[in-house]
Protein backbone atom coordinates (compact mmCIF):
# COMPACT_ATOMS: atom_id res chain seq x y z
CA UNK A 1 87.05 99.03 108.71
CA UNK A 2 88.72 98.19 105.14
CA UNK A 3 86.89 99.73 101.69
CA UNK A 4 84.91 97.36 99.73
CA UNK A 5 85.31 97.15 95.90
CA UNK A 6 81.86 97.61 94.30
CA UNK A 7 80.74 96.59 90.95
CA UNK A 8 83.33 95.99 88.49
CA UNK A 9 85.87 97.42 91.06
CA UNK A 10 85.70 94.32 93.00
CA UNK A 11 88.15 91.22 91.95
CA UNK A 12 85.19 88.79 92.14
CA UNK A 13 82.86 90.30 89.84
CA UNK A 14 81.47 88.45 86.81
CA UNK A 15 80.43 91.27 84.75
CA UNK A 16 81.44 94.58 83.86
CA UNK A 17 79.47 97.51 84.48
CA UNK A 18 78.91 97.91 80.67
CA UNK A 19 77.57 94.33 80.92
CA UNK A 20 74.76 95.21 83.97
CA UNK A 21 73.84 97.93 82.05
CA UNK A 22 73.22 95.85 78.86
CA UNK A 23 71.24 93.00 80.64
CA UNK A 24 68.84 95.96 82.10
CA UNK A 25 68.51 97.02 78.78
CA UNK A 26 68.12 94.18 77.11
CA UNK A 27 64.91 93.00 79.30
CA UNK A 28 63.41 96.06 79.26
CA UNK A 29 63.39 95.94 75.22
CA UNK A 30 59.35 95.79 73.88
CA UNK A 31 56.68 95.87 76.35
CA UNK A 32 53.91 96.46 74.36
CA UNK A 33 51.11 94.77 75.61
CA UNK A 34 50.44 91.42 74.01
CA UNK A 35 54.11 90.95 72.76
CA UNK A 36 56.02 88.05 73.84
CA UNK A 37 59.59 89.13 75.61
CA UNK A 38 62.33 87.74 73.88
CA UNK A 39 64.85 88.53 76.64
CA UNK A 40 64.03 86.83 79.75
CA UNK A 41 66.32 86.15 83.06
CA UNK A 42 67.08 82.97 81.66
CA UNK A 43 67.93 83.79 78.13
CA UNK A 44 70.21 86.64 80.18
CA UNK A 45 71.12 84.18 82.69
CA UNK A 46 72.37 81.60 79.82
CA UNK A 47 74.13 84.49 77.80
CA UNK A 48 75.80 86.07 80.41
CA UNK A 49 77.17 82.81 82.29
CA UNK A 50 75.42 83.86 85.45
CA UNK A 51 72.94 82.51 87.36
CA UNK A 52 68.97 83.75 86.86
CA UNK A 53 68.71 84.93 90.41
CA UNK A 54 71.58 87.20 89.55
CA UNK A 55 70.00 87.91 86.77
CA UNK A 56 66.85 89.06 89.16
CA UNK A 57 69.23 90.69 91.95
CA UNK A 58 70.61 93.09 88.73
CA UNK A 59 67.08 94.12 87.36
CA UNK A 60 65.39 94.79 91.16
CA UNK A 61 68.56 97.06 91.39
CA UNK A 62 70.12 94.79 94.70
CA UNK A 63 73.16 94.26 92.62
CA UNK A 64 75.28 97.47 91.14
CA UNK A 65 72.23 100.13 91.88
């Protein structure tokens, strides 16, 4: 059984672990009630040249816990 790279570790990762932590931050921003959120998983998606189901994966925590 071989080790397996994780996060920015691995060769085939898009974003840097700086970068995760930026996107979870970014779309957590304002949630006051009533405001509109300026950084959804497609605005994410579209900045970060990934797709928004990656987007999704990264804030549910199944990508880079």
């Amino acid at each position: 059984m071989g080790l397996t790279s994780y996060g920015e570790n691995n060769p085939n990762a898009k974003l840097t672990d700086s970068e995760v932590e930026l996107i979870r931050t970014l779309y957590a921003g304002d949630t006051t009630p009533g405001t509109k959120r300026f950084w959804t998983a497609k605005i994410l998606a579209q900045k970060f040249e990934i797709s928004e189901r990656q987007v999704h994966y990264i804030l549910r925590g199944d990508r880079r816990p």
